[in-house]
Protein backbone atom coordinates (compact mmCIF):
# COMPACT_ATOMS: atom_id res chain seq x y z
CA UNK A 1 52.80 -2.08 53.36
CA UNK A 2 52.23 1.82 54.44
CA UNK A 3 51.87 3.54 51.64
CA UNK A 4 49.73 1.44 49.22
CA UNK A 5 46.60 -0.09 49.26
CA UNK A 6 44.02 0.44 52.84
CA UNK A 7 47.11 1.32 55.18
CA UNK A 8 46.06 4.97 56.65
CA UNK A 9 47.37 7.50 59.09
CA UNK A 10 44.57 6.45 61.12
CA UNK A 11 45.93 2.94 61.61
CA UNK A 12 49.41 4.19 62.70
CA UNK A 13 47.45 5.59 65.89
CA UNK A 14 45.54 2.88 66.30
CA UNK A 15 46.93 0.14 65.78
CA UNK A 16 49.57 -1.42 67.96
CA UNK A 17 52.36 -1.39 65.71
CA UNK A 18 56.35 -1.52 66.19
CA UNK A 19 57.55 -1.86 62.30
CA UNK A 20 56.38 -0.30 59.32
CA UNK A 21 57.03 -1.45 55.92
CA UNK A 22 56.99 1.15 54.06
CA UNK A 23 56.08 0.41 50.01
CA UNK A 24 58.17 3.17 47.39
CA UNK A 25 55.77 2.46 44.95
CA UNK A 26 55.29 6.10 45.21
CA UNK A 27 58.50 7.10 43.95
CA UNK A 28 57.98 4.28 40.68
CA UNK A 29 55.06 5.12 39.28
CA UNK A 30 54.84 7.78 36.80
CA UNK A 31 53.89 11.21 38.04
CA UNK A 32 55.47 13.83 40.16
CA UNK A 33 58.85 12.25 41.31
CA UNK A 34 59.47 15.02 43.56
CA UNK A 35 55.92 14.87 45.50
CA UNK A 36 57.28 11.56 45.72
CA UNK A 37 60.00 12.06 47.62
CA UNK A 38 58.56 14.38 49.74
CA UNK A 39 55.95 12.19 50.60
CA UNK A 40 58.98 9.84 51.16
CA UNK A 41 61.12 11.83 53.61
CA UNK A 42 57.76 12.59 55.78
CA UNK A 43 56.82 9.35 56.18
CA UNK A 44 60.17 8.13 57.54
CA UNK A 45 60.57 11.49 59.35
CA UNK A 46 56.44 10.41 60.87
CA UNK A 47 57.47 6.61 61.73
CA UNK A 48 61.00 7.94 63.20
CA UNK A 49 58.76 10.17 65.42
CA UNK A 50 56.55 7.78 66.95
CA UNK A 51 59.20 5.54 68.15
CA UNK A 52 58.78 2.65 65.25
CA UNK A 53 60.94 0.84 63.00
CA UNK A 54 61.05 1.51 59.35
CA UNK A 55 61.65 -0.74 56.45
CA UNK A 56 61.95 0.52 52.69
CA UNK A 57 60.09 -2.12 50.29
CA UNK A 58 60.46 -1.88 46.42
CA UNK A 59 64.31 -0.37 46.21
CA UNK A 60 65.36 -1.16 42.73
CA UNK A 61 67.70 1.30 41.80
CA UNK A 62 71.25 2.87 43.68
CA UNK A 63 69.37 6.54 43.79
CA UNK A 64 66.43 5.02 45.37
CA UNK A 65 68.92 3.12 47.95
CA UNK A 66 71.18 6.85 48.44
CA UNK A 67 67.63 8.93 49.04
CA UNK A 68 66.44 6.65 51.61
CA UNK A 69 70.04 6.45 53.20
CA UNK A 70 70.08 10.35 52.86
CA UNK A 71 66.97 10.90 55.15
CA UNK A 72 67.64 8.13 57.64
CA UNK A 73 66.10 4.67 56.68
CA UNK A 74 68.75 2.11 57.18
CA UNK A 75 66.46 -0.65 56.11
CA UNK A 76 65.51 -1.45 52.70
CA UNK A 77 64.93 -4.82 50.56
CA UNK A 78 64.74 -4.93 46.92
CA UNK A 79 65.61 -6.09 43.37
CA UNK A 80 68.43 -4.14 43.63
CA UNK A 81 69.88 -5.69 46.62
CA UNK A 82 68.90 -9.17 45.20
CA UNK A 83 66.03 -11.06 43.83
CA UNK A 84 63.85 -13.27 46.25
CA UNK A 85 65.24 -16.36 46.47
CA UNK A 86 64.81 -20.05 48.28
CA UNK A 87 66.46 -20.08 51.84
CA UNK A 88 68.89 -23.13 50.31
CA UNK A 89 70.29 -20.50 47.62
CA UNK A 90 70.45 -17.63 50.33
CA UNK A 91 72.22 -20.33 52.99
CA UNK A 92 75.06 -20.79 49.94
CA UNK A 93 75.86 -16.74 49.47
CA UNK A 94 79.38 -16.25 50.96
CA UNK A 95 78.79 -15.41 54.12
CA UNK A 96 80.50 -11.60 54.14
CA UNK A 97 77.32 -11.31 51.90
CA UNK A 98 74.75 -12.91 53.98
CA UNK A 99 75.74 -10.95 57.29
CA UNK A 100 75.31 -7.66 55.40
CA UNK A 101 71.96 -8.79 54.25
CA UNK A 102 70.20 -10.21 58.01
């Protein structure tokens, strides 16, 4: 999870890595939203760069969904996509649905 926690810039160079999940805690918490999002659109525009996937953790809302989309990250998971639920329940989601969402 780049982004929180002991993740670093110095483990992106070091660390043999094809896909980052990137957390948007950043953009939650309270503070400045839009150091947030700049933050935001340089890390994607940095993991873009060095040739490495990008996934968007922690999208709850549609403008959170629309910024990402905006600056180029494709993949995102969230509450607002769906809540986490037991492979059973996602096997039964029409399958128009479940294509979208693999």
């Amino acid at each position: 999870d780049f982004g929180s926690g002991y993740s670093s810039l110095h483990m992106l160079k070091d660390v043999p890595v094809d896909r980052i999940k990137l957390d948007l805690k950043v953009l939650t918490r309270t503070g400045d939203i839009e150091r947030g999002r700049v933050i935001v659109r340089f890390m994607i525009q940095m993991v873009k760069a060095l040739g490495m996937d990008l996934i968007a953790e922690g999208v709850e809302f549609a403008r959170q969904a629309e910024f990402l989309l905006s600056h180029g990250c494709f993949e995102m998971q969230g509450y607002y996509f769906f809540k986490p639920m037991p492979v059973e329940e996602f096997e039964q989601l029409p399958e128009s649905i479940s294509e979208t969402l693999c």
